[in-house]
ModelCIF file with pLDDT and N, C-alpha, C, O atoms, coordinates in Angstrom:
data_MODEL
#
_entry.id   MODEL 
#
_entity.id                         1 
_entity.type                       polymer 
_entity.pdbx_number_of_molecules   1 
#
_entity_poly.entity_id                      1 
_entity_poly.type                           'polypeptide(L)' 
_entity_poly.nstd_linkage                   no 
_entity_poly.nstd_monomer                   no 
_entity_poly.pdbx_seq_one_letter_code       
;(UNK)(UNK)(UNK)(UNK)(UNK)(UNK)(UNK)(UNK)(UNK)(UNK)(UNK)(UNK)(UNK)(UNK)(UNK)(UNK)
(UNK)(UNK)(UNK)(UNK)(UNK)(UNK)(UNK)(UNK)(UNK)(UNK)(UNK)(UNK)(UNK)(UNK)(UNK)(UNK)
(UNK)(UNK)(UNK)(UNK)(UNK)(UNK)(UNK)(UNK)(UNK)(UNK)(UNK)(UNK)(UNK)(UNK)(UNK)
;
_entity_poly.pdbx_seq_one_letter_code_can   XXXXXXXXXXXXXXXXXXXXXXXXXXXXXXXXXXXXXXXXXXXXXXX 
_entity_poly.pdbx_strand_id                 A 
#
loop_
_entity_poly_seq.entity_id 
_entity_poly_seq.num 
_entity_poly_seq.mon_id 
_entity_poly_seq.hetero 
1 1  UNK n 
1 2  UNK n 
1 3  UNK n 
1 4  UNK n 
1 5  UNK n 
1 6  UNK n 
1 7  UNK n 
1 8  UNK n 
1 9  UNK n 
1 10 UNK n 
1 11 UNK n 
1 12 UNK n 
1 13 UNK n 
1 14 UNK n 
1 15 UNK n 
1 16 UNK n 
1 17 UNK n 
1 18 UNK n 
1 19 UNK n 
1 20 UNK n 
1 21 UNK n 
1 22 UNK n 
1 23 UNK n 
1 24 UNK n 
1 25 UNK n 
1 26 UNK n 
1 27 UNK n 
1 28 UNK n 
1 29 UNK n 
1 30 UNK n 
1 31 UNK n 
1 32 UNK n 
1 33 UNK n 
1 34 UNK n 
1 35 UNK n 
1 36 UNK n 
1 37 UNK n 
1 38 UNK n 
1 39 UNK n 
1 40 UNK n 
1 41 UNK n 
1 42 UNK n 
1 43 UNK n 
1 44 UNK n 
1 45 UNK n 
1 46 UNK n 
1 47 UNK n 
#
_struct_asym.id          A 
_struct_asym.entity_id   1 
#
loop_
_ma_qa_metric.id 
_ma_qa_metric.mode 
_ma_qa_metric.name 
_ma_qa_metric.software_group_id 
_ma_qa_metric.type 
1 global pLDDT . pLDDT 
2 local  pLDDT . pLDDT 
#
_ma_qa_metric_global.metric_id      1 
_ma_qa_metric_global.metric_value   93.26 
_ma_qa_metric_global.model_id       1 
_ma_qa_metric_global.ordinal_id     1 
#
loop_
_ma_qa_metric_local.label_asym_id 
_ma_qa_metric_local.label_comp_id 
_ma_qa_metric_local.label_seq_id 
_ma_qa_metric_local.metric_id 
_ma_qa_metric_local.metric_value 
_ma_qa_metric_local.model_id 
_ma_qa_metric_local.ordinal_id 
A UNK 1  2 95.00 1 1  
A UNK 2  2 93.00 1 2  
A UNK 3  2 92.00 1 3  
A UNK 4  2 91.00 1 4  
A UNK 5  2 93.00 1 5  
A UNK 6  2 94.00 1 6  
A UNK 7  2 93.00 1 7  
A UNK 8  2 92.00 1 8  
A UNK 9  2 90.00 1 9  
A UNK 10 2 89.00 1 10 
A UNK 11 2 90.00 1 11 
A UNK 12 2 94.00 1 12 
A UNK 13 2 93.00 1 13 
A UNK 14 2 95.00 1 14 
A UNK 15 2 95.00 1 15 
A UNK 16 2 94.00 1 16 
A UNK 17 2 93.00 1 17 
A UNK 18 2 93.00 1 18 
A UNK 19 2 93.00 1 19 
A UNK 20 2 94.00 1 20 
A UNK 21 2 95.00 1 21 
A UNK 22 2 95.00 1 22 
A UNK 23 2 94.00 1 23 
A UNK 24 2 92.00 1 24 
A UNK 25 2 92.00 1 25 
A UNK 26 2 95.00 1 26 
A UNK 27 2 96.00 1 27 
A UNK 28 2 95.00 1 28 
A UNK 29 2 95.00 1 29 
A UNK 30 2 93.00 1 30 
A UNK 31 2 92.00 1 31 
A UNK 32 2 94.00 1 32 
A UNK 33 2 94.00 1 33 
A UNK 34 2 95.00 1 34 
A UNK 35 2 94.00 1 35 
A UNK 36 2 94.00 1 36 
A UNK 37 2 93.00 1 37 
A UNK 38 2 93.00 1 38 
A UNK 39 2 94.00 1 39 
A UNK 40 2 94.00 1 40 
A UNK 41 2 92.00 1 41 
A UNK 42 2 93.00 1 42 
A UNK 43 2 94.00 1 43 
A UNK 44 2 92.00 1 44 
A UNK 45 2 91.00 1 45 
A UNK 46 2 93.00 1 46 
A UNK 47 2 93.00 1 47 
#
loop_
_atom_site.group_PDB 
_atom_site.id 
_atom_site.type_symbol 
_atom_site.label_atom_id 
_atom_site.label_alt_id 
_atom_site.label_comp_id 
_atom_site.label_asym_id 
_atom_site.label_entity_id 
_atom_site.label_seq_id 
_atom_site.pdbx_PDB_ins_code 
_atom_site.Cartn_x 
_atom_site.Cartn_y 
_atom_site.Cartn_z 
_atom_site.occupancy 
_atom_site.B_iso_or_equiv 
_atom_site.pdbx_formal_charge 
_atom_site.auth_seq_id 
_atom_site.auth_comp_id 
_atom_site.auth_asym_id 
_atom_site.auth_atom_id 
_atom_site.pdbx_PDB_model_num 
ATOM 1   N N  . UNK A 1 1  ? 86.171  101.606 127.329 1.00 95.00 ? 1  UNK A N  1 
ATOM 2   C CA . UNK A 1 1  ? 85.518  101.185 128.570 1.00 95.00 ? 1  UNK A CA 1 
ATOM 3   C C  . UNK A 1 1  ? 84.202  100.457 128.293 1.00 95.00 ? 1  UNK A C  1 
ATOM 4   O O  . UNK A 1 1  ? 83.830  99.460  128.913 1.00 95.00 ? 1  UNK A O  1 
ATOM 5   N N  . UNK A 1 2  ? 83.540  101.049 127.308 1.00 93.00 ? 2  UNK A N  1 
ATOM 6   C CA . UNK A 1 2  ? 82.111  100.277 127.113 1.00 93.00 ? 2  UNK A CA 1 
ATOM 7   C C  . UNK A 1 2  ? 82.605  99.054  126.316 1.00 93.00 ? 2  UNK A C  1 
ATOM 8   O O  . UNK A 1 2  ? 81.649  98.427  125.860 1.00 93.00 ? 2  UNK A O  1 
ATOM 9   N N  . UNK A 1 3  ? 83.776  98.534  126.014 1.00 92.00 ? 3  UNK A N  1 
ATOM 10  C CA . UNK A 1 3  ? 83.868  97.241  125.338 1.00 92.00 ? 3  UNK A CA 1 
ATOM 11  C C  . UNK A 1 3  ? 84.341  95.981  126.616 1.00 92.00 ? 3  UNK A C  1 
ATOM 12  O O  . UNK A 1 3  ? 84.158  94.766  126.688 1.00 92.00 ? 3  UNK A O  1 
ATOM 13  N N  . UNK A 1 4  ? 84.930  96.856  127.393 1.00 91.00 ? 4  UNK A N  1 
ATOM 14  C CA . UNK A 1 4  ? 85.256  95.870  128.631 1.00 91.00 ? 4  UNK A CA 1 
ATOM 15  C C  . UNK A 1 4  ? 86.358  96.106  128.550 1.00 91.00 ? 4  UNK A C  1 
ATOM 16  O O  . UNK A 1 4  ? 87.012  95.261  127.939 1.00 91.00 ? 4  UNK A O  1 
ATOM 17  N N  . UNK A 1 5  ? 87.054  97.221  129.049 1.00 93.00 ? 5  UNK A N  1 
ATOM 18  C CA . UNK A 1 5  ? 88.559  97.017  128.936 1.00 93.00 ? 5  UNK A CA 1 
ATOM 19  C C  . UNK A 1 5  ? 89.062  98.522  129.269 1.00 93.00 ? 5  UNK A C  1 
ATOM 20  O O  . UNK A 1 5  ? 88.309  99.468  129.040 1.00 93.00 ? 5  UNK A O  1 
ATOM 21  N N  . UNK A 1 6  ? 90.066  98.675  129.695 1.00 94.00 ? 6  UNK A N  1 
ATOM 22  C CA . UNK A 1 6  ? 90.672  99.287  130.423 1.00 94.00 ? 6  UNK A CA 1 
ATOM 23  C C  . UNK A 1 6  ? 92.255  100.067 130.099 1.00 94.00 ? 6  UNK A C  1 
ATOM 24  O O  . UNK A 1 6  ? 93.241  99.348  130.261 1.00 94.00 ? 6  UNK A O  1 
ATOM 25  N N  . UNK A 1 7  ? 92.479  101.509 129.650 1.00 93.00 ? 7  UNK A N  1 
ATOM 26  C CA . UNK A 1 7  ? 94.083  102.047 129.007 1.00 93.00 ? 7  UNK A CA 1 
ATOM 27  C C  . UNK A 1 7  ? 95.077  101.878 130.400 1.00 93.00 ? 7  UNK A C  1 
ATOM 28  O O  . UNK A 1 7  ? 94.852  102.240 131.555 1.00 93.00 ? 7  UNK A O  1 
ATOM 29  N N  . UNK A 1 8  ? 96.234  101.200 129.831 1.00 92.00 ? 8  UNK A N  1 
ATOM 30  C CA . UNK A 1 8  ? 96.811  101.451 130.748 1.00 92.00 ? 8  UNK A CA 1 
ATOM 31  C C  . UNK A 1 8  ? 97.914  103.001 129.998 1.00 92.00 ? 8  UNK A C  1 
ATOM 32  O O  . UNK A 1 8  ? 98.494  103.213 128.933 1.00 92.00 ? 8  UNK A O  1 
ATOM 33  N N  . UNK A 1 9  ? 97.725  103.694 131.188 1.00 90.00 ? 9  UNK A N  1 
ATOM 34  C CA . UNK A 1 9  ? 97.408  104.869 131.054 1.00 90.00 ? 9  UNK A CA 1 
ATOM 35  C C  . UNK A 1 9  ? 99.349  105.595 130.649 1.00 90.00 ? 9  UNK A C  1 
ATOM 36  O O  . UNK A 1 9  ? 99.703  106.460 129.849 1.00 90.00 ? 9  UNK A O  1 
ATOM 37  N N  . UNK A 1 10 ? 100.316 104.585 131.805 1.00 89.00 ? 10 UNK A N  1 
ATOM 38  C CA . UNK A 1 10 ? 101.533 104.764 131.402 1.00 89.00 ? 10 UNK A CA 1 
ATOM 39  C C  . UNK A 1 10 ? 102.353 104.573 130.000 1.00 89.00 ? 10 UNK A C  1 
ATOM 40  O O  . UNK A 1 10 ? 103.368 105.190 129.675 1.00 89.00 ? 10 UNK A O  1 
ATOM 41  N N  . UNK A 1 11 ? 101.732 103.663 129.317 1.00 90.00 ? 11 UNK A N  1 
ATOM 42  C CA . UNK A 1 11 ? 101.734 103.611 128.403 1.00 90.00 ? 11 UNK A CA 1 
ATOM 43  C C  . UNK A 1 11 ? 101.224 104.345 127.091 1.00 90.00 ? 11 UNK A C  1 
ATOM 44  O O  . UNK A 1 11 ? 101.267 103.753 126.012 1.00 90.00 ? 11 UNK A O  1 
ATOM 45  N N  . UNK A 1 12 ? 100.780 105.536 127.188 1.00 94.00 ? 12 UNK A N  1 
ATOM 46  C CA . UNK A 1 12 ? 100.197 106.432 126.003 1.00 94.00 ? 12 UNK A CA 1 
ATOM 47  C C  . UNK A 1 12 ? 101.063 107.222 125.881 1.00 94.00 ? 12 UNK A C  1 
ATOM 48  O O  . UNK A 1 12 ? 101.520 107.903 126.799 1.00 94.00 ? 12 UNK A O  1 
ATOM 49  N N  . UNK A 1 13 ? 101.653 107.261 123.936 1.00 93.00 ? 13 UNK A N  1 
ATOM 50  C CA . UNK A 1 13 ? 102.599 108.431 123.712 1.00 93.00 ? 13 UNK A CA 1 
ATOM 51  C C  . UNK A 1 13 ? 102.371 108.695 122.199 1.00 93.00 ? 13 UNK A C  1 
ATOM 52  O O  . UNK A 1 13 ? 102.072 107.903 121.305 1.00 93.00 ? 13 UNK A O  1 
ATOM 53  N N  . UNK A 1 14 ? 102.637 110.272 122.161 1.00 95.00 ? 14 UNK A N  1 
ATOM 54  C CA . UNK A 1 14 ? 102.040 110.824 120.967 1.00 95.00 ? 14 UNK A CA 1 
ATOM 55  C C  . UNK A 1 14 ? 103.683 110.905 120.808 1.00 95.00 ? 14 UNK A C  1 
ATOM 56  O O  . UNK A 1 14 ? 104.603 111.182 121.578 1.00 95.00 ? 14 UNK A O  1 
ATOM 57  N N  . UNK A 1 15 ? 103.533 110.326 118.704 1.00 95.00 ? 15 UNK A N  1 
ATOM 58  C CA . UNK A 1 15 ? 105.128 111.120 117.954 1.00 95.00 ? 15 UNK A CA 1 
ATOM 59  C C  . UNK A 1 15 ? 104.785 111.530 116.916 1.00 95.00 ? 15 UNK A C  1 
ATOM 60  O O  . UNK A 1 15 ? 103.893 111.288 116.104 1.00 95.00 ? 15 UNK A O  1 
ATOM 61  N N  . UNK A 1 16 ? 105.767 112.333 117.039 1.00 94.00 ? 16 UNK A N  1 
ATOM 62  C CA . UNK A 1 16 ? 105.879 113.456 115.692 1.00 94.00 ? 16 UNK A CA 1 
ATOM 63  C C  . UNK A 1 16 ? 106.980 113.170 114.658 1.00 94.00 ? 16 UNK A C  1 
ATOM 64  O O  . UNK A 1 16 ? 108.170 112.960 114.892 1.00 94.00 ? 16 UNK A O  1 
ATOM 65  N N  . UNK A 1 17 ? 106.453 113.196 113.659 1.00 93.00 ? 17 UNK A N  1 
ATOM 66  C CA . UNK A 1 17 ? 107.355 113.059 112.392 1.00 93.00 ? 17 UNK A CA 1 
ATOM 67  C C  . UNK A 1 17 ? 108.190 113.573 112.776 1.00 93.00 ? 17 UNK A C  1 
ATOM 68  O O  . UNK A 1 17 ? 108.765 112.573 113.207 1.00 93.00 ? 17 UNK A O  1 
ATOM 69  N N  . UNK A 1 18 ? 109.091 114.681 113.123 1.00 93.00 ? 18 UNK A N  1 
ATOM 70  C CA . UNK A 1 18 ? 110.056 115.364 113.459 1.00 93.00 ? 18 UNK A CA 1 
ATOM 71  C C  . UNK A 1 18 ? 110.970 114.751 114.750 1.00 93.00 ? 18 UNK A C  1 
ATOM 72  O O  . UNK A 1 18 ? 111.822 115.391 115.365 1.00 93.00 ? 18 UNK A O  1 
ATOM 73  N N  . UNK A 1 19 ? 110.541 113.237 115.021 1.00 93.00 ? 19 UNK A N  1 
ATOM 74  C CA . UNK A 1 19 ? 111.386 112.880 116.138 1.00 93.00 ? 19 UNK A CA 1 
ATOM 75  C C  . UNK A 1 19 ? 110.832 111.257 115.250 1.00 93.00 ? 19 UNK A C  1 
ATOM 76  O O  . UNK A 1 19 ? 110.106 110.932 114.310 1.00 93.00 ? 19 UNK A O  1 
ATOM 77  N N  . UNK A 1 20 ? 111.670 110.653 116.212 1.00 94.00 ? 20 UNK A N  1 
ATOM 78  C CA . UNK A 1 20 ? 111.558 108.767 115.515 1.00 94.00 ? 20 UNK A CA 1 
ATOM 79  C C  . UNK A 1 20 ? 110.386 108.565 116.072 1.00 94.00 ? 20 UNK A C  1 
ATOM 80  O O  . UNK A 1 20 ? 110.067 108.901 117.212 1.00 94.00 ? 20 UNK A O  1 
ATOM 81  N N  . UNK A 1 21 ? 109.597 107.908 115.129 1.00 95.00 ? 21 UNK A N  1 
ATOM 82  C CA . UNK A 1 21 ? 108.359 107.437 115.424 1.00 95.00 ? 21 UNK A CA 1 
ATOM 83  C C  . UNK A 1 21 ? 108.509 105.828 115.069 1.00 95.00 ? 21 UNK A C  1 
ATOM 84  O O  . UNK A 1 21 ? 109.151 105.389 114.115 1.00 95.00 ? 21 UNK A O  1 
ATOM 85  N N  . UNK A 1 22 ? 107.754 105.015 116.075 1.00 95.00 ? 22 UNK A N  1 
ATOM 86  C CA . UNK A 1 22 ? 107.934 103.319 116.249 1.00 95.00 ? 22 UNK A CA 1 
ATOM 87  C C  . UNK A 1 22 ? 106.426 103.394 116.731 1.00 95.00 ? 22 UNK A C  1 
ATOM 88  O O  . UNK A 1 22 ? 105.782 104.182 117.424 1.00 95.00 ? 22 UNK A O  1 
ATOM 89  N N  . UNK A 1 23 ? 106.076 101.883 115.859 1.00 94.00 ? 23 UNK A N  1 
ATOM 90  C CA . UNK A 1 23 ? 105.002 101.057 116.145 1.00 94.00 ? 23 UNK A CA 1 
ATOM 91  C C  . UNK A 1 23 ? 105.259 99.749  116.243 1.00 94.00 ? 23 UNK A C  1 
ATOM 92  O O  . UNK A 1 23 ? 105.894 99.224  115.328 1.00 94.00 ? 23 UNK A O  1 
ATOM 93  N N  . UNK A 1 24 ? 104.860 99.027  117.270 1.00 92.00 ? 24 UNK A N  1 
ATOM 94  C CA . UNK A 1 24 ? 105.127 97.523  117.749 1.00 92.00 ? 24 UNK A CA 1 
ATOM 95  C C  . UNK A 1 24 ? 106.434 97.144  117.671 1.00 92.00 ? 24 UNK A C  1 
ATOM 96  O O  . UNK A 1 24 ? 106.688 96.013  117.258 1.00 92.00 ? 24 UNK A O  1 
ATOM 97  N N  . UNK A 1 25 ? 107.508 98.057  118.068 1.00 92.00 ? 25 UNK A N  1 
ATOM 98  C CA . UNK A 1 25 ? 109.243 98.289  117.864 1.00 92.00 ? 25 UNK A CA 1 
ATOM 99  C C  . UNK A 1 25 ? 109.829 98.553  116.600 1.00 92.00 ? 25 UNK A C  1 
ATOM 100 O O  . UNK A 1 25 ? 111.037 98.485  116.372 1.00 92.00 ? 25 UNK A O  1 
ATOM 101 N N  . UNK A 1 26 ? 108.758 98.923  115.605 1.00 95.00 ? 26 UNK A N  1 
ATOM 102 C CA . UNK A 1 26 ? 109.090 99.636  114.191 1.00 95.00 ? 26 UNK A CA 1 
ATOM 103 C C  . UNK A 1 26 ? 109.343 100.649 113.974 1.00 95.00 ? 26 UNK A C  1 
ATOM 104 O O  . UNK A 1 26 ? 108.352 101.331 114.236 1.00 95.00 ? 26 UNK A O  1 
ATOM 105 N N  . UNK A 1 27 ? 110.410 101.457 113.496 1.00 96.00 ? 27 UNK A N  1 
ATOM 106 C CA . UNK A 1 27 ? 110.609 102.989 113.461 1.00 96.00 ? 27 UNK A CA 1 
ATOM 107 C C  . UNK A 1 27 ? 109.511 102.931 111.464 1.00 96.00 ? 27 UNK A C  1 
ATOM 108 O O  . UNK A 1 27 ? 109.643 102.130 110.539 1.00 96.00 ? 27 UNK A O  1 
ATOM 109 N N  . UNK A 1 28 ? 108.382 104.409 111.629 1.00 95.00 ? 28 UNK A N  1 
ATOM 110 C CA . UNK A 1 28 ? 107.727 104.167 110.793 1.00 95.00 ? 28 UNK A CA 1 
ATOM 111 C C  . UNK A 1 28 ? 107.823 105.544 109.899 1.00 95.00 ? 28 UNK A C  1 
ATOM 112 O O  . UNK A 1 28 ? 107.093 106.069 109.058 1.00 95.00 ? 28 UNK A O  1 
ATOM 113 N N  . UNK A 1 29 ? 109.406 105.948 110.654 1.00 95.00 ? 29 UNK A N  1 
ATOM 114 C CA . UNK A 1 29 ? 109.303 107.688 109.537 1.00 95.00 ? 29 UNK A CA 1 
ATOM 115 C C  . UNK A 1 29 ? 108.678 108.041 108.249 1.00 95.00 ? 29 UNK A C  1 
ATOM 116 O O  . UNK A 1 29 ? 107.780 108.823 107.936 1.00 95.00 ? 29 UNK A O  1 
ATOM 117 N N  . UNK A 1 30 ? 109.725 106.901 107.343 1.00 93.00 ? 30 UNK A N  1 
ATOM 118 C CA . UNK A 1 30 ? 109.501 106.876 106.127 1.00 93.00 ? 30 UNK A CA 1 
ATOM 119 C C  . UNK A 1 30 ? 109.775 104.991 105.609 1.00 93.00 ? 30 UNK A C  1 
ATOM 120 O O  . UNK A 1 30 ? 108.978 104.631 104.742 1.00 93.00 ? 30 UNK A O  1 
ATOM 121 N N  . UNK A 1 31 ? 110.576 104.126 105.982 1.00 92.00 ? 31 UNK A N  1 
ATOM 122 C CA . UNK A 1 31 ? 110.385 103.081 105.463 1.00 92.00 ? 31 UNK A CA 1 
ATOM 123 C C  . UNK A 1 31 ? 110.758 101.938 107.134 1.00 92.00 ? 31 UNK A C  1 
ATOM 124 O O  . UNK A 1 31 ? 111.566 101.857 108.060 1.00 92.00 ? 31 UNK A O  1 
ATOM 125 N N  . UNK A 1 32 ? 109.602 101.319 106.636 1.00 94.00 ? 32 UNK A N  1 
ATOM 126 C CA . UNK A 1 32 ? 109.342 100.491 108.430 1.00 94.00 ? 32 UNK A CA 1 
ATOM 127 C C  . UNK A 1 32 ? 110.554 99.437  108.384 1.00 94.00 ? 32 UNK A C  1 
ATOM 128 O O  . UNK A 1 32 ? 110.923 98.639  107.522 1.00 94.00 ? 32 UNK A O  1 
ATOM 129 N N  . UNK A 1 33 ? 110.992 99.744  109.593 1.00 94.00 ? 33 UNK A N  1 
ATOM 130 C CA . UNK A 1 33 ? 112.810 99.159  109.773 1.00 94.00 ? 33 UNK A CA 1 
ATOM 131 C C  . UNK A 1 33 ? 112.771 99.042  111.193 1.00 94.00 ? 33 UNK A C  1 
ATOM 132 O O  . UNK A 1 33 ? 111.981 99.598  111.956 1.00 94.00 ? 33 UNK A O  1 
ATOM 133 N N  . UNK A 1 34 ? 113.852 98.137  111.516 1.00 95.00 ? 34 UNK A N  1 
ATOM 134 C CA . UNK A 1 34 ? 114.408 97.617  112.920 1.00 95.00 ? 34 UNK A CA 1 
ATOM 135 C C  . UNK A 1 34 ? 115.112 99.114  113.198 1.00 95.00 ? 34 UNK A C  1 
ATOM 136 O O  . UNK A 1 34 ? 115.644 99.884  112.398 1.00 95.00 ? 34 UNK A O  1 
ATOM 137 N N  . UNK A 1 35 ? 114.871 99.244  114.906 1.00 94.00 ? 35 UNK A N  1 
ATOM 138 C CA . UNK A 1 35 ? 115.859 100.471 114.716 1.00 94.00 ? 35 UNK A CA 1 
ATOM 139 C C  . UNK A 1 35 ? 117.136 100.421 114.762 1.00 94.00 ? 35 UNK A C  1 
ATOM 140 O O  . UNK A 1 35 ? 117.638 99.317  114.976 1.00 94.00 ? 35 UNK A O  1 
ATOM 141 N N  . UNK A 1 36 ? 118.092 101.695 114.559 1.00 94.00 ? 36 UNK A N  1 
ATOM 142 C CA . UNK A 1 36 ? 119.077 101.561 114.538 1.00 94.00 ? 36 UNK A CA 1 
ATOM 143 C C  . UNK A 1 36 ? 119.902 100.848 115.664 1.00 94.00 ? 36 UNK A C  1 
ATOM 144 O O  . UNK A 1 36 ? 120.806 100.255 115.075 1.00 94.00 ? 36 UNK A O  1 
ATOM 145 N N  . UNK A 1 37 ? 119.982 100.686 116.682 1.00 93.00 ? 37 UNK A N  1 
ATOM 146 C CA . UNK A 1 37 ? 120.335 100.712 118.009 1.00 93.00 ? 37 UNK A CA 1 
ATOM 147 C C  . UNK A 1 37 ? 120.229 98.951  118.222 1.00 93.00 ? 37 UNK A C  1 
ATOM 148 O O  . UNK A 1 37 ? 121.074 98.295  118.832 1.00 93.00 ? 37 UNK A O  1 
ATOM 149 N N  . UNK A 1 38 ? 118.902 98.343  117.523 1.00 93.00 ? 38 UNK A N  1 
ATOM 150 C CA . UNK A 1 38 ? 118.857 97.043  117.756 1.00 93.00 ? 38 UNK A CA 1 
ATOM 151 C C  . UNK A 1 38 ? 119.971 96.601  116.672 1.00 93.00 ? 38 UNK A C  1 
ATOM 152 O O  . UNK A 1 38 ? 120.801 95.847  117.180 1.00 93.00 ? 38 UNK A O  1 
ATOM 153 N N  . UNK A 1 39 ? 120.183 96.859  115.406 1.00 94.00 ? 39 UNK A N  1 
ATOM 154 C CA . UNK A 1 39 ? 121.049 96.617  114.434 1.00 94.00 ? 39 UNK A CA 1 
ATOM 155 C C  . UNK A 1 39 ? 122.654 96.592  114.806 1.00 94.00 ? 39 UNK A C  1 
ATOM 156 O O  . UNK A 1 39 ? 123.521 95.957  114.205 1.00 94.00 ? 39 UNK A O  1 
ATOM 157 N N  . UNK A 1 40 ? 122.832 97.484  116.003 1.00 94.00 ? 40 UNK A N  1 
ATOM 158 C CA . UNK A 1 40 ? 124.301 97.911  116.133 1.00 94.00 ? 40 UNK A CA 1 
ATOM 159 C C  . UNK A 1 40 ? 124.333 97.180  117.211 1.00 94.00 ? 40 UNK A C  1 
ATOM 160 O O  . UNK A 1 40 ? 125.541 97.048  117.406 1.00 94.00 ? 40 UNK A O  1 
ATOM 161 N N  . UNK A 1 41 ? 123.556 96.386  118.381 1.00 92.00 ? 41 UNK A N  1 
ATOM 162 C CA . UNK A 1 41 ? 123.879 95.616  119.224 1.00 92.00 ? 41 UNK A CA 1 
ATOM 163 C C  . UNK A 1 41 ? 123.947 94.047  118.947 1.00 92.00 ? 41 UNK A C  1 
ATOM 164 O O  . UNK A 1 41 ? 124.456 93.117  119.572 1.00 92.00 ? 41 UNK A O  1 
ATOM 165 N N  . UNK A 1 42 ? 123.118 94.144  117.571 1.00 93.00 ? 42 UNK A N  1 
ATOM 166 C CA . UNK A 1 42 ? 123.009 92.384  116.985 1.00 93.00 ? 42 UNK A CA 1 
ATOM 167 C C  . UNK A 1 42 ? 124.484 92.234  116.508 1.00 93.00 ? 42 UNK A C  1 
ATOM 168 O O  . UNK A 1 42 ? 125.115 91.190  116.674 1.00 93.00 ? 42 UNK A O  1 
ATOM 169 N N  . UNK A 1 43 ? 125.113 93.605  115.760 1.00 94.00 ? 43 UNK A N  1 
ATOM 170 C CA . UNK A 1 43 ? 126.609 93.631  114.899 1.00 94.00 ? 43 UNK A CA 1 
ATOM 171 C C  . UNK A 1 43 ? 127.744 93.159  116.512 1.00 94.00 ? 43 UNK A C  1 
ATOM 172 O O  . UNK A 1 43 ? 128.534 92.218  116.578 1.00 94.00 ? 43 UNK A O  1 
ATOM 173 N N  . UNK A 1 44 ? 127.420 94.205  117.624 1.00 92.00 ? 44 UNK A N  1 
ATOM 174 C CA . UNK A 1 44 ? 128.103 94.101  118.801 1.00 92.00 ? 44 UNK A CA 1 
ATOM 175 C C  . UNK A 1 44 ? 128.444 92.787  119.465 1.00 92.00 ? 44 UNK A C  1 
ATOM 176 O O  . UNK A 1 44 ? 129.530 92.358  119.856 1.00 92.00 ? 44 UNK A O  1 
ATOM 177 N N  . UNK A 1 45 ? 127.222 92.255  119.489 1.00 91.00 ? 45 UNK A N  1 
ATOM 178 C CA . UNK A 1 45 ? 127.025 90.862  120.296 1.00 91.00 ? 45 UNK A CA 1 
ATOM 179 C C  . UNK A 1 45 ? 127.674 89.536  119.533 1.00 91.00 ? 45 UNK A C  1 
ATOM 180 O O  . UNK A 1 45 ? 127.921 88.468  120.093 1.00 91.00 ? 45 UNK A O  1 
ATOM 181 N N  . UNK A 1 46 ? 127.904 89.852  118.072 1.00 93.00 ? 46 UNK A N  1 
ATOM 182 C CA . UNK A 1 46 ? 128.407 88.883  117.467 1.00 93.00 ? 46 UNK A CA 1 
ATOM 183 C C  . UNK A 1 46 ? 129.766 89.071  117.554 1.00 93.00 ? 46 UNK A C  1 
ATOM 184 O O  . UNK A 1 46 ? 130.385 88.258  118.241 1.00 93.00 ? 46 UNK A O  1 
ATOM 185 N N  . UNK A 1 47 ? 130.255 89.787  117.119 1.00 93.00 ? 47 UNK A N  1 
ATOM 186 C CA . UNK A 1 47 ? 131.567 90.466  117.033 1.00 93.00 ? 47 UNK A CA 1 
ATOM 187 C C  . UNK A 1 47 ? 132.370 89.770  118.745 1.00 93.00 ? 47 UNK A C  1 
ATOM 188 O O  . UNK A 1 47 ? 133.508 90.105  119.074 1.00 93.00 ? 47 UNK A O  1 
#
């Protein structure tokens, strides 16, 4: 707030190693990857 700016508030979420964790649509468990789900609809859509 003191920089000029404002959380949008719906947007805040805490993850836990113990569930999939993504940053900027990166799953970041252990090695930063597309997730699975985008991989199996790129295979889908071609097919």
């Amino acid at each position: 707030q003191k920089n000029g700016f404002e959380l949008n508030h719906s947007k805040t979420r805490m993850q836990y190693r113990t569930n999939r964790q993504s940053v900027t649509g990166l799953v970041v468990n252990q090695v930063t990857n597309t997730p699975a789900e985008v991989r199996r609809t790129a295979r889908a859509m071609a097919h």
